[in-house]
Protein backbone atom coordinates (compact mmCIF):
# COMPACT_ATOMS: atom_id res chain seq x y z
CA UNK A 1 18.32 2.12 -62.15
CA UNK A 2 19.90 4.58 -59.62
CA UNK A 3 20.28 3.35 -56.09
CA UNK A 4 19.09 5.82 -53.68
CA UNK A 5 21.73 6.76 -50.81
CA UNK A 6 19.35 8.02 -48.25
CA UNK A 7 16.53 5.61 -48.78
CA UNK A 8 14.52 5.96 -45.11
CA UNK A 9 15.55 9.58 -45.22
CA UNK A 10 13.79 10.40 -48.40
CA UNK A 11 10.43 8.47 -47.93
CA UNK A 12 10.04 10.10 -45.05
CA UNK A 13 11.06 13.73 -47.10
CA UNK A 14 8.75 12.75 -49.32
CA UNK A 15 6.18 11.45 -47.20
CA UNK A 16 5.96 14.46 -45.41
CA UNK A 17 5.59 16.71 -48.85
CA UNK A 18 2.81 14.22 -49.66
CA UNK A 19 0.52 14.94 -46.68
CA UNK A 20 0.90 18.93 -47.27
CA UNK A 21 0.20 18.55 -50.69
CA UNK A 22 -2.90 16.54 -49.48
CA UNK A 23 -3.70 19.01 -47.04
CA UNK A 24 -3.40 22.68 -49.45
CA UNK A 25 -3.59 20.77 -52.84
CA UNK A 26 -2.21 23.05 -55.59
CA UNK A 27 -1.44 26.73 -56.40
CA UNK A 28 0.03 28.04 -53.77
CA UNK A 29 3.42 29.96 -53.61
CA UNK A 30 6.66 28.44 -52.13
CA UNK A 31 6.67 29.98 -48.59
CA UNK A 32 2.97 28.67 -48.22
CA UNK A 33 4.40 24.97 -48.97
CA UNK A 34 7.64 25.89 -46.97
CA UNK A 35 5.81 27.25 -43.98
CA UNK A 36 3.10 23.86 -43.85
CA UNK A 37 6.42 21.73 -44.33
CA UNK A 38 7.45 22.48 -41.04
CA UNK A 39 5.41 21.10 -38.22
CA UNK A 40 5.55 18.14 -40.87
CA UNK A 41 8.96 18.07 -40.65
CA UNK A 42 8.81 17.72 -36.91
CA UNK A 43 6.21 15.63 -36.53
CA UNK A 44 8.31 13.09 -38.58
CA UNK A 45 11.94 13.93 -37.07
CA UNK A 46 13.29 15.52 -39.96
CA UNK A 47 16.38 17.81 -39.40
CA UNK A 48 16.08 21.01 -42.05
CA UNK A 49 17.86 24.01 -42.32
CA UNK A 50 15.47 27.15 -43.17
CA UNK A 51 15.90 28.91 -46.39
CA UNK A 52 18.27 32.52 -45.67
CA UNK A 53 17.83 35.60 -47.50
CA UNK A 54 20.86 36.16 -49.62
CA UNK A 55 22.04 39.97 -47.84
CA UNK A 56 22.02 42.66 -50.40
CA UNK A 57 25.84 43.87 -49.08
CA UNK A 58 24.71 47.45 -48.36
């Protein structure tokens, strides 16, 4: 069995992922999960760093 380094950290991760799913079930796209993740996030004092777009170098 692995031991988990950031145990409070990731029930809380995935505590917060469980309510959105609860909330918009399945079959959405990623930004729809991304953007309900959010005021989840908050609510729950999770730090995250939004996705960037990767710049095309024109």
């Amino acid at each position: 069995m692995v031991d988990i380094i950031y145990k409070d950290e990731s029930y809380k991760m995935l505590g917060a992922c469980f309510e959105v799913y609860k909330e918009k079930g399945c079959g959405f796209l990623e930004p729809v999960y991304q953007e309900s993740l959010e005021p989840e996030n908050n609510k729950n004092e999770i730090r995250v760093a939004r996705k960037l777009r990767a710049s095309s170098g024109a």
